[in-house]
C-alpha atoms as a PDB file:
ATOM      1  CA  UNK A   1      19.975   0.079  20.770  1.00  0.00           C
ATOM      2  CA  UNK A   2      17.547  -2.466  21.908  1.00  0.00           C
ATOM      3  CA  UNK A   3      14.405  -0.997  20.098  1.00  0.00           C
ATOM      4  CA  UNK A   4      16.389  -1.218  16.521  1.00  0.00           C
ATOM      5  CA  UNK A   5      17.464  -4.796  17.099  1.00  0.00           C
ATOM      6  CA  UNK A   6      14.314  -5.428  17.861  1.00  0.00           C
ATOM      7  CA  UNK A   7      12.372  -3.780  14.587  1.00  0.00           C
ATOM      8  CA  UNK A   8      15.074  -5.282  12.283  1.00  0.00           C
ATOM      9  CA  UNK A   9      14.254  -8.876  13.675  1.00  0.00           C
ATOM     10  CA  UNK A  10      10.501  -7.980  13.437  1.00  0.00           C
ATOM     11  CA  UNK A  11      11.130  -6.764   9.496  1.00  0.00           C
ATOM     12  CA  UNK A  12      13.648  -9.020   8.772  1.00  0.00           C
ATOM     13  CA  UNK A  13      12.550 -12.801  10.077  1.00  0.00           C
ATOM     14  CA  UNK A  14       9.751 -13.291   7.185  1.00  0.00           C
ATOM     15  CA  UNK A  15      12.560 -12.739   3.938  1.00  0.00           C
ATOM     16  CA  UNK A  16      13.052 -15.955   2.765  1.00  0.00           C
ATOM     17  CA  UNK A  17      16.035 -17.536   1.332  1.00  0.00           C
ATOM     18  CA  UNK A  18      16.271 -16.298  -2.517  1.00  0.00           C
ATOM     19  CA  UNK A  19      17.685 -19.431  -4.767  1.00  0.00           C
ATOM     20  CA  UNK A  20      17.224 -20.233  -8.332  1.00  0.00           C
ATOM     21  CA  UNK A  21      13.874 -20.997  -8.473  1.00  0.00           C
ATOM     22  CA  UNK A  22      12.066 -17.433  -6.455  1.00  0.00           C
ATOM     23  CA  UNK A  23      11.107 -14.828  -8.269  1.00  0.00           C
ATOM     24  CA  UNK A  24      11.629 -11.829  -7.070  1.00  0.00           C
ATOM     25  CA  UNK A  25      11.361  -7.449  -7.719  1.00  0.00           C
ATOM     26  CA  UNK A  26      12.422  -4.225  -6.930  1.00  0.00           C
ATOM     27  CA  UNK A  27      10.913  -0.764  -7.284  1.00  0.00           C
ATOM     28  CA  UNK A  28      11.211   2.377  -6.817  1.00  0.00           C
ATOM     29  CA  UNK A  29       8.580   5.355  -6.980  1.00  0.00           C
ATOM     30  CA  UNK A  30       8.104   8.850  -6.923  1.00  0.00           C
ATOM     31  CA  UNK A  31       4.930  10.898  -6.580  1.00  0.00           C
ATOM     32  CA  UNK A  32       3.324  14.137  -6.139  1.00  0.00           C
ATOM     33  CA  UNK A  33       0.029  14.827  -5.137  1.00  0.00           C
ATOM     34  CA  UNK A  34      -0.753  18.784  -5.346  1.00  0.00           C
ATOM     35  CA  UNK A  35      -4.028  20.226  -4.419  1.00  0.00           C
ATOM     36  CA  UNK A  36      -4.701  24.086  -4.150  1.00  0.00           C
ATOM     37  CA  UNK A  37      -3.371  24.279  -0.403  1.00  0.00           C
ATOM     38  CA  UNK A  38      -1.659  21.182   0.194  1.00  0.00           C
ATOM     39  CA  UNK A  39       0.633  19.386  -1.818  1.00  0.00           C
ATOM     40  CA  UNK A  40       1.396  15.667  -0.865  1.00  0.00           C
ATOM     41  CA  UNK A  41       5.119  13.924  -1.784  1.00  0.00           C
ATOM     42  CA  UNK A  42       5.763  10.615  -1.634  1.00  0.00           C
ATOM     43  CA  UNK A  43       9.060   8.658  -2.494  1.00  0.00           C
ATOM     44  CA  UNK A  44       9.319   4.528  -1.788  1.00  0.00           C
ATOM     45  CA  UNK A  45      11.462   1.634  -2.335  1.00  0.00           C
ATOM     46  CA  UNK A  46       9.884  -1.576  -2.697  1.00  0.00           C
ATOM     47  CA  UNK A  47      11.274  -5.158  -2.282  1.00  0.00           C
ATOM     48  CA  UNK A  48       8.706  -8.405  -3.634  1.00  0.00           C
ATOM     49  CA  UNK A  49       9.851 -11.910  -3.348  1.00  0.00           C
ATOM     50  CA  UNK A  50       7.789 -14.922  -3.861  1.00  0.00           C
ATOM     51  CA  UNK A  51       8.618 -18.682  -3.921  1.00  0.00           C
ATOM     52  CA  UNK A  52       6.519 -21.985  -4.281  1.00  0.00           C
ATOM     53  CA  UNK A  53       7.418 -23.845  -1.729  1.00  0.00           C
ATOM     54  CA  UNK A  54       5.867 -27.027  -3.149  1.00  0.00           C
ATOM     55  CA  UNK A  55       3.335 -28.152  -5.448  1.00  0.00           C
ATOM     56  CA  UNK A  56       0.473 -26.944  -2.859  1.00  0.00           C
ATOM     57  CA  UNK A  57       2.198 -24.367  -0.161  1.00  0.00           C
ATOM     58  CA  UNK A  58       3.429 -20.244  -1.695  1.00  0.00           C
ATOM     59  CA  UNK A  59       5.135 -17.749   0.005  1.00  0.00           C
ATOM     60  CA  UNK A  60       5.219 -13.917  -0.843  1.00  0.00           C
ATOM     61  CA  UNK A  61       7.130 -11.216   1.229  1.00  0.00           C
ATOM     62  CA  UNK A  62       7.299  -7.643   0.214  1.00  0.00           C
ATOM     63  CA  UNK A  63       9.423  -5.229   2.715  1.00  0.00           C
ATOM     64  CA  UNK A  64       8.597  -1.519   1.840  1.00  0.00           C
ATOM     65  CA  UNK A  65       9.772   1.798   2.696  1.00  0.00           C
ATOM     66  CA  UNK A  66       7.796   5.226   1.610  1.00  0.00           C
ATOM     67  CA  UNK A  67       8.663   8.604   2.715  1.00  0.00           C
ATOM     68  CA  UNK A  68       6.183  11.227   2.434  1.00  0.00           C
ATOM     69  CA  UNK A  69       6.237  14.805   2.745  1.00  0.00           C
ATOM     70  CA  UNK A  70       3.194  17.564   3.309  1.00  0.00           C
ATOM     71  CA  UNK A  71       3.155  21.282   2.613  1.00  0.00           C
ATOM     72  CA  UNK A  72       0.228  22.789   3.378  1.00  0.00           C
ATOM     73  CA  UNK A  73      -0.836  26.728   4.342  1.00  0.00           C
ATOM     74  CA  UNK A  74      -4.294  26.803   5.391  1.00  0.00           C
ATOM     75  CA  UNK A  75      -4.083  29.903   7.279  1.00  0.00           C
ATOM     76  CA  UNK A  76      -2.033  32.135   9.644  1.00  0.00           C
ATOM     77  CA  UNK A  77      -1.806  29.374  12.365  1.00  0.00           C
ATOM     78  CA  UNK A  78      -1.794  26.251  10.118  1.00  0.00           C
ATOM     79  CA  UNK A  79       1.315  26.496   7.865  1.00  0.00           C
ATOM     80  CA  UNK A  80       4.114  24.379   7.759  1.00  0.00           C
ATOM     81  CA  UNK A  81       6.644  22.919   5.156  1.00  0.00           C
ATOM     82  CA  UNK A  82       8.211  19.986   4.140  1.00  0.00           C
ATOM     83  CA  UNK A  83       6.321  17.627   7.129  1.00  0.00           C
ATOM     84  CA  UNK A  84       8.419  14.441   6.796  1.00  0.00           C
ATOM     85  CA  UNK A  85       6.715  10.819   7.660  1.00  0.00           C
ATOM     86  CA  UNK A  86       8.057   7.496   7.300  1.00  0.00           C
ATOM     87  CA  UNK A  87       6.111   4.278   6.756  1.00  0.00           C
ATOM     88  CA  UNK A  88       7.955   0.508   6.945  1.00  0.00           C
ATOM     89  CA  UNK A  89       5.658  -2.035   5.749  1.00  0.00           C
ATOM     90  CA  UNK A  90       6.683  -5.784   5.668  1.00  0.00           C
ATOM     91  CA  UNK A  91       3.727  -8.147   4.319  1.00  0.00           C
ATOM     92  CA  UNK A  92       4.299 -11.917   5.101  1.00  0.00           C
ATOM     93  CA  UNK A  93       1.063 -13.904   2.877  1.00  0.00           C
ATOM     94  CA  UNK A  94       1.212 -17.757   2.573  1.00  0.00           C
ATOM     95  CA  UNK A  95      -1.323 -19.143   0.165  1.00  0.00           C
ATOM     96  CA  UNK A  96      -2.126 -23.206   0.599  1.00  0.00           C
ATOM     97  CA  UNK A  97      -3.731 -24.704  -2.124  1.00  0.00           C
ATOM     98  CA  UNK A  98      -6.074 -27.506  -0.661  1.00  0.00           C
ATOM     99  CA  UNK A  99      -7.552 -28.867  -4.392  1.00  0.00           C
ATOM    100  CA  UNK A 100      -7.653 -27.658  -7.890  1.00  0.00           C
ATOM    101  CA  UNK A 101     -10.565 -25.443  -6.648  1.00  0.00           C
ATOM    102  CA  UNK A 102     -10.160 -24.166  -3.263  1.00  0.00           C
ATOM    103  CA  UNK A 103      -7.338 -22.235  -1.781  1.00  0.00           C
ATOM    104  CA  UNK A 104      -6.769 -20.265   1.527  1.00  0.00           C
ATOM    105  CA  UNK A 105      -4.324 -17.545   2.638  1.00  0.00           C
ATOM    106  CA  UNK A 106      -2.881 -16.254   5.800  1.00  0.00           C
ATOM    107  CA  UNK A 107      -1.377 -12.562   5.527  1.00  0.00           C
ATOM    108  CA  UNK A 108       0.781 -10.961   8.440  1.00  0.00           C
ATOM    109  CA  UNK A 109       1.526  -7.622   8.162  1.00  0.00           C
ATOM    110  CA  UNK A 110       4.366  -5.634  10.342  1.00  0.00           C
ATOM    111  CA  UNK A 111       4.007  -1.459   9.925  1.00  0.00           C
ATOM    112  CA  UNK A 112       6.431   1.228  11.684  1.00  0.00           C
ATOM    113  CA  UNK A 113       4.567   4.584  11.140  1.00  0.00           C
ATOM    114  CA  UNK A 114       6.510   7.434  12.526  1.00  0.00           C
ATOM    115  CA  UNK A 115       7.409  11.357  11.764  1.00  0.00           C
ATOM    116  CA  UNK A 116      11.137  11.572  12.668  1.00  0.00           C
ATOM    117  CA  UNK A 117      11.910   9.068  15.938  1.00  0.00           C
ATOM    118  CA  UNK A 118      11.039   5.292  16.038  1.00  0.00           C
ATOM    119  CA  UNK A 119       9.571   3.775  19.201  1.00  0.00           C
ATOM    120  CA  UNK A 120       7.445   0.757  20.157  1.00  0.00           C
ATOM    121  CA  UNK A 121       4.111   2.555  19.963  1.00  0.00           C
ATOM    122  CA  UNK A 122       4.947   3.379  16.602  1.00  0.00           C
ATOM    123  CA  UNK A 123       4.970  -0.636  15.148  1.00  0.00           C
ATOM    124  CA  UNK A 124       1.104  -1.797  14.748  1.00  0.00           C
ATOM    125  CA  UNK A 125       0.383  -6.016  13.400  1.00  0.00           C
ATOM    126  CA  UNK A 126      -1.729  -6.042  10.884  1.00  0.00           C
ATOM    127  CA  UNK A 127      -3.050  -8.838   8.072  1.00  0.00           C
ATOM    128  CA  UNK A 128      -6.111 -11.472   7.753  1.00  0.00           C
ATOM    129  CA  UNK A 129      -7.090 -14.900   6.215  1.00  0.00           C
ATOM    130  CA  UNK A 130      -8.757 -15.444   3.113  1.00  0.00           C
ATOM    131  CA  UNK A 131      -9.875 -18.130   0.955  1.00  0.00           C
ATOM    132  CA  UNK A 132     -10.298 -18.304  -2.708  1.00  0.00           C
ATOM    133  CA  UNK A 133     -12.464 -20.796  -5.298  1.00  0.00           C
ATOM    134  CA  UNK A 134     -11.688 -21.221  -8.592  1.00  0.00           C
ATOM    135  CA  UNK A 135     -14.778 -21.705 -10.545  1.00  0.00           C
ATOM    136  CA  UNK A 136     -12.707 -22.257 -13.885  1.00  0.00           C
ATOM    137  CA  UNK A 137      -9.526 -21.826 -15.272  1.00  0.00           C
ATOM    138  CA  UNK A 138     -10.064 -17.901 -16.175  1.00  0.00           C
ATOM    139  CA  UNK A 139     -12.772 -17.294 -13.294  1.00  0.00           C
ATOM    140  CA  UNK A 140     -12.531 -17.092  -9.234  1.00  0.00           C
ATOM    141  CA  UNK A 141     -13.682 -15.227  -6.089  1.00  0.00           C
ATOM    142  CA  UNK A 142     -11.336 -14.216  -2.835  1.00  0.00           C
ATOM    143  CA  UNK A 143     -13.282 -13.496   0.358  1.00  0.00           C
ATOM    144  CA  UNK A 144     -11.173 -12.824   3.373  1.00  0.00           C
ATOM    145  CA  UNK A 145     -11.084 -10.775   6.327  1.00  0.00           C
ATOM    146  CA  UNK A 146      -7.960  -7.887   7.392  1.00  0.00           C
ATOM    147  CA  UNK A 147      -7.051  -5.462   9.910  1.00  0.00           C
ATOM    148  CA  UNK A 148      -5.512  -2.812   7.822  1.00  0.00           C
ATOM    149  CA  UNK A 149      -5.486   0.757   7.499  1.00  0.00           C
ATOM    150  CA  UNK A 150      -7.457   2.046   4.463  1.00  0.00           C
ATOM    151  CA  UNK A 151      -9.457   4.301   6.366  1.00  0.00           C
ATOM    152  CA  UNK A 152      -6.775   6.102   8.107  1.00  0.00           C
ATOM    153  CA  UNK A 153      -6.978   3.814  11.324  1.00  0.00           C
ATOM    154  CA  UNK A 154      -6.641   0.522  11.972  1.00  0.00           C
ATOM    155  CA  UNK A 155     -10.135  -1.114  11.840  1.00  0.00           C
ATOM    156  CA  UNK A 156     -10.842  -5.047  10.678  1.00  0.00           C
ATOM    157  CA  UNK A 157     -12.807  -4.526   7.486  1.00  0.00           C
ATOM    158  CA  UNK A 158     -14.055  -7.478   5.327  1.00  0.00           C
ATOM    159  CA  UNK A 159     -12.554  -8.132   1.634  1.00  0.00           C
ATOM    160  CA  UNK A 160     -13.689  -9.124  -1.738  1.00  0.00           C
ATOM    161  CA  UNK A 161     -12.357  -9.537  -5.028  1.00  0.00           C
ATOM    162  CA  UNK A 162     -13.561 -11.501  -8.666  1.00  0.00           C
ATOM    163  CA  UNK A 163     -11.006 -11.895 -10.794  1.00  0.00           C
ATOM    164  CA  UNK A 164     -11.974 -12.796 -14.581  1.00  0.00           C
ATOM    165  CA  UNK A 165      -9.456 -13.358 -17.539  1.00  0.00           C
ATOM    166  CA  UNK A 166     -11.280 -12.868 -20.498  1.00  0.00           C
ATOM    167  CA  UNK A 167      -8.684 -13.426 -22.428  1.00  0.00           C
ATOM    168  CA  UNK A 168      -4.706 -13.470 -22.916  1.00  0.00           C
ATOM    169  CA  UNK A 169      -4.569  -9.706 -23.363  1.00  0.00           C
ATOM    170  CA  UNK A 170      -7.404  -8.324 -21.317  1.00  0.00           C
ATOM    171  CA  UNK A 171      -7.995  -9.007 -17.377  1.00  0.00           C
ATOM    172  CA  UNK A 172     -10.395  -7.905 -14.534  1.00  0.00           C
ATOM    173  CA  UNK A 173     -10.556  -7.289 -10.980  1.00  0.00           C
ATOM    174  CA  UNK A 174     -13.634  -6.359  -8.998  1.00  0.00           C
ATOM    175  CA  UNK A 175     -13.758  -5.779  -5.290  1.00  0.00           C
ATOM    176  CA  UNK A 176     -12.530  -4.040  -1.932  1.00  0.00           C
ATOM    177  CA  UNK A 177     -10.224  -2.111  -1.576  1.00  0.00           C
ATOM    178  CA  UNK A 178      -8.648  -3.013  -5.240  1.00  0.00           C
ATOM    179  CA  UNK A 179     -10.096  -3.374  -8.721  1.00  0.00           C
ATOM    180  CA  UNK A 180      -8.377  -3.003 -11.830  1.00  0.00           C
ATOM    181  CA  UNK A 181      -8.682  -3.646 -15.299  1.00  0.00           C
ATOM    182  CA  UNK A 182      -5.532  -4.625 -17.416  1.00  0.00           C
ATOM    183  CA  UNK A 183      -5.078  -5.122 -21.176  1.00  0.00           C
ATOM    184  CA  UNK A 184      -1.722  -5.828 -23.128  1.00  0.00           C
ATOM    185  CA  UNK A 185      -1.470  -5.298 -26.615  1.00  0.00           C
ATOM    186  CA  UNK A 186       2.093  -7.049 -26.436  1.00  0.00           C
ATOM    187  CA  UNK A 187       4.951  -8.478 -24.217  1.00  0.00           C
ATOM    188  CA  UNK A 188       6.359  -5.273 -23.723  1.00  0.00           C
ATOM    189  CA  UNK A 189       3.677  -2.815 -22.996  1.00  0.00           C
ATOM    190  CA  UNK A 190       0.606  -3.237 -20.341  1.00  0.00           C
ATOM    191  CA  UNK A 191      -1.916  -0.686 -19.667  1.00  0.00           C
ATOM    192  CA  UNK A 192      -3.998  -0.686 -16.558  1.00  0.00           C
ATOM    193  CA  UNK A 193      -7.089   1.359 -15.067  1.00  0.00           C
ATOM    194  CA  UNK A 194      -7.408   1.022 -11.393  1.00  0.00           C
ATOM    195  CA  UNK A 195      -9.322   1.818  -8.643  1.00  0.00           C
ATOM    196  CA  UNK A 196      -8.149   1.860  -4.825  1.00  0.00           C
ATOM    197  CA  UNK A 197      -9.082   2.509  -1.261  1.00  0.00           C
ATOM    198  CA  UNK A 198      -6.049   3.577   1.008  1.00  0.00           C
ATOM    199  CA  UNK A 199      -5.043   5.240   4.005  1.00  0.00           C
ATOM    200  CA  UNK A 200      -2.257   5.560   6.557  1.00  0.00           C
ATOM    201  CA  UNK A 201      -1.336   7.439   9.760  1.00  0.00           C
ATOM    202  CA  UNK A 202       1.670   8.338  11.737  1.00  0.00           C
ATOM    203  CA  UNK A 203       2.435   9.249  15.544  1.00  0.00           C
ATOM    204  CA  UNK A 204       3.645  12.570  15.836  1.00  0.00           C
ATOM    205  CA  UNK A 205       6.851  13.073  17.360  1.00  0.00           C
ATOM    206  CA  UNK A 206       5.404  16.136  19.496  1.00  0.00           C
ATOM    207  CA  UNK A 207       1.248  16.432  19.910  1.00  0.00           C
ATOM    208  CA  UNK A 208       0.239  19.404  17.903  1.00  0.00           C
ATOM    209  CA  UNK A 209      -1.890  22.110  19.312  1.00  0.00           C
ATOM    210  CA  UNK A 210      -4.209  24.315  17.676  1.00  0.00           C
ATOM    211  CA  UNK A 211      -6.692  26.139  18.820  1.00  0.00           C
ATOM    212  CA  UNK A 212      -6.253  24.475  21.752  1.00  0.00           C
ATOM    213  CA  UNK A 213      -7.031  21.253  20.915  1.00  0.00           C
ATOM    214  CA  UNK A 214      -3.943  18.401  20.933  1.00  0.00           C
ATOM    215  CA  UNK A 215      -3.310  15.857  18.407  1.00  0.00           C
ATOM    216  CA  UNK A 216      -1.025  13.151  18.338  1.00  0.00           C
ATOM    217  CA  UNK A 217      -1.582  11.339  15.351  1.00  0.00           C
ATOM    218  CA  UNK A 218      -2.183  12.698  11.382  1.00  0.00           C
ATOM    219  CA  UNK A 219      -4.482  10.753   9.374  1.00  0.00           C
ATOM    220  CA  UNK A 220      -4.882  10.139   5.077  1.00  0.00           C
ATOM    221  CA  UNK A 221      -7.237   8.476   3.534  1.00  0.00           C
ATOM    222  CA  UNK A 222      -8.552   8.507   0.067  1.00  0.00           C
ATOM    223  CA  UNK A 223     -10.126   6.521  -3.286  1.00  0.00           C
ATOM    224  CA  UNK A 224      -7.821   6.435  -6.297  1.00  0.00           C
ATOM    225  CA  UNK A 225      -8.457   5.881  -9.831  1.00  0.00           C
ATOM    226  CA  UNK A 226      -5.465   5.617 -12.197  1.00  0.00           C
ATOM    227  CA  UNK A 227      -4.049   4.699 -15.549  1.00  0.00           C
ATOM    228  CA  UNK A 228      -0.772   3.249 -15.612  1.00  0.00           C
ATOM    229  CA  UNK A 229       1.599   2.600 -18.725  1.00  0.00           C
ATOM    230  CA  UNK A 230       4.009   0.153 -18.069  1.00  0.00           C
ATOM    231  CA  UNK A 231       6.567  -0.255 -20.792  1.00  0.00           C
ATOM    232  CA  UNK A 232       9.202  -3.614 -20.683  1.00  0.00           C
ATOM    233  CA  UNK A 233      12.541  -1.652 -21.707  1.00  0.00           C
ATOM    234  CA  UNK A 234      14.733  -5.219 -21.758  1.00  0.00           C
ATOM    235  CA  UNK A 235      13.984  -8.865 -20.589  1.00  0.00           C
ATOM    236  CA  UNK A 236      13.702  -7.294 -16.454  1.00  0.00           C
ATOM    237  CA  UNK A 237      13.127  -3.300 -16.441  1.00  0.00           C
ATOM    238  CA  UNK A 238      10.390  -1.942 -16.660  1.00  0.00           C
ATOM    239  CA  UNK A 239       9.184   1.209 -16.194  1.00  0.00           C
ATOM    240  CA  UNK A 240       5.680   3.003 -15.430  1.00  0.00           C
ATOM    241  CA  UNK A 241       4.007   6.138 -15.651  1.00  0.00           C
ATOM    242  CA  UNK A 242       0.555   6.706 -13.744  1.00  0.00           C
ATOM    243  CA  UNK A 243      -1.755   9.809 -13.827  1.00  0.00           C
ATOM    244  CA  UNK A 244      -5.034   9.554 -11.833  1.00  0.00           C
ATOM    245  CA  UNK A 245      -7.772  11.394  -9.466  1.00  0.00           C
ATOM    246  CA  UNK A 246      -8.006  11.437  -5.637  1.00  0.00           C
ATOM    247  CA  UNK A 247     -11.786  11.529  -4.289  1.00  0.00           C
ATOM    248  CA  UNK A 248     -13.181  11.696  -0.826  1.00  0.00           C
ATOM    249  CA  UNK A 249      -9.581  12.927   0.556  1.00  0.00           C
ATOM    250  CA  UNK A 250      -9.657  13.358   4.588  1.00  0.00           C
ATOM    251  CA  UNK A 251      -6.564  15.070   6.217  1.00  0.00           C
ATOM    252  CA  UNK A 252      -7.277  15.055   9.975  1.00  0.00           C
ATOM    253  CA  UNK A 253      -4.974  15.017  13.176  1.00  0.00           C
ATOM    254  CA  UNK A 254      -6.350  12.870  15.617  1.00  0.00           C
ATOM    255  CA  UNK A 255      -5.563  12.093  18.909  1.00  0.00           C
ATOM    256  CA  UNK A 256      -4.702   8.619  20.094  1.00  0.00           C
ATOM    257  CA  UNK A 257      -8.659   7.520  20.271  1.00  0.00           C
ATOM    258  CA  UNK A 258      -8.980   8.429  16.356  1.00  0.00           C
ATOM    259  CA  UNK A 259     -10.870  11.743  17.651  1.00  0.00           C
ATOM    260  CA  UNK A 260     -10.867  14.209  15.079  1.00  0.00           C
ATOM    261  CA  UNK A 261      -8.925  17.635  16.430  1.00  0.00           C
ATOM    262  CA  UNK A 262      -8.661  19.211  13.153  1.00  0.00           C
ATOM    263  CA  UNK A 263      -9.934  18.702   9.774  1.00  0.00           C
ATOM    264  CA  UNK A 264      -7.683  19.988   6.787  1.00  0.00           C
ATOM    265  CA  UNK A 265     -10.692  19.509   4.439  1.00  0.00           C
ATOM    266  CA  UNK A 266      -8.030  18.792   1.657  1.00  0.00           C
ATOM    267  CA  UNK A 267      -9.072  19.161  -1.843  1.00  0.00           C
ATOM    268  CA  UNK A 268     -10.104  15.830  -4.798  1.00  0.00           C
ATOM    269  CA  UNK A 269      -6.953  16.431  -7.097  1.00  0.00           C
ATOM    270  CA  UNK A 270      -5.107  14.785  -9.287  1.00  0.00           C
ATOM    271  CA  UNK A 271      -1.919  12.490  -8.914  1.00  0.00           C
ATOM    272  CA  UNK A 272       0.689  11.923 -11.064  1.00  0.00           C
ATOM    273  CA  UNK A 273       3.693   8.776 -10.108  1.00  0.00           C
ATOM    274  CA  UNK A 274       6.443   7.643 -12.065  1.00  0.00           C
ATOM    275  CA  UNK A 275       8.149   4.488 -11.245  1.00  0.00           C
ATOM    276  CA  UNK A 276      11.036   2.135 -12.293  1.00  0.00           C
ATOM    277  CA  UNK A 277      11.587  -1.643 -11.510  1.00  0.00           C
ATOM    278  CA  UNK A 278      13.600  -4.544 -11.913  1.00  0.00           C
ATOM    279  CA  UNK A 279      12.322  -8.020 -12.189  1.00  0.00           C
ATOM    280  CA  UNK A 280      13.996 -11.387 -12.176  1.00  0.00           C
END
């Protein structure tokens, strides 16, 4: 009883008030990710909220849930359906603008990974600080610093991204671990070719042993590249279809040191998510 009133005040104490003037989102995904031996499923439910809070100070919260599922059969001892993990993301980011230039950002970031039971091990505090510059109205850089998990552990990595609007159809992102290109012939339709780094892991409920080595922990990580159709059905649905290409895909279970006990050596495949959402 304790532990969930204690996750729901951790997840829940960073949503805002909503009132007339946030903007806010929800979305909902689903996606498959099959390779010759293993097949990845996710499913998630998103919630985004952001608010100025004056003419200088921005909040953004996004709570998150995604449920994934892996069926793999590698061999006789290695084979196992329908592996169920659960990942509860809530991402606090407050941006401060300090002149028409120069901006910085503190991000705080709450994760529950788990496969089936939640407990206080399974809750890890991630985020970073930032700071933009705007060198004109359609150009500016971002340089921060996060602990996050694209790598399938939590490591503090550096971040960068350029962002260049070249004009008011066509936009660009370079950097790390996102960088996307968008273009929108219209109000209604947006097309966009991205490129990610991301990763995740989740304590196992019971350590897994094979060939007699434990593991306590299972481990994704990948680079994505995508195109995504997003089509404006009224004034606030919307709905997307993505098809894309995993590279450099590492399926390991780990032990609680992030020592490799066994490598899946999963497959590059493809990726295909479709996804709904309301905005207001």
């Amino acid at each position: 009883m304790k532990l969930k009133v204690i996750t729901t005040l951790i997840f829940m104490m960073s949503i805002p008030e909503i009132t007339a003037q946030s903007n806010y989102s929800l979305e909902l995904n689903l996606k498959t990710i099959p390779t010759r031996e293993i097949t990845k499923n996710e499913s998630g439910i998103g919630f985004y909220f952001h608010q100025n809070l004056d003419s200088k100070n921005k909040i953004t919260n996004s709570l998150t849930y995604k449920n994934s599922s892996l069926n793999y059969s590698l061999h006789n001892d290695v084979s196992e359906n329908n592996n169920k993990y659960n990942w509860i993301e809530n991402k606090l980011v407050l941006t401060h603008q300090i002149n028409n230039k120069i901006n910085w950002d503190l991000e705080l970031k709450t994760v529950a990974s788990f496969e089936n039971k939640l407990n206080i091990p399974d809750i890890t505090l991630l985020g970073g600080a930032g700071i933009g510059y705007a060198f004109n109205e359609k150009n500016n850089i971002h340089l921060g610093v996060q602990r996050m998990t694209v790598f399938g552990k939590a490591q503090i990595l550096p971040t960068f991204a350029f962002q260049s609007q070249f004009n008011s159809n066509t936009s660009i992102e370079i950097g790390f671990p996102n960088s996307s290109i968008r273009y929108s012939n219209n109000e209604r339709n947006a097309f966009r070719l991205t490129n990610v780094f991301d990763g995740e892991y989740y304590n196992l409920d019971q350590p897994k042993v094979i060939n007699n080595l434990s593991a306590t922990k299972i481990s994704f990580s990948q680079m994505t590249t995508a195109l995504e159709y997003e089509r404006n059905v009224d004034s606030n649905w919307y709905m997307s279809f993505q098809g894309g290409y995993q590279f450099d895909k590492k399926y390991t279970l780990t032990n609680n040191r992030g020592t490799t006990k066994y490598n899946f050596d999963a497959n590059d495949g493809f990726l295909f998510n479709i996804g709904i959402k309301y905005k207001q």
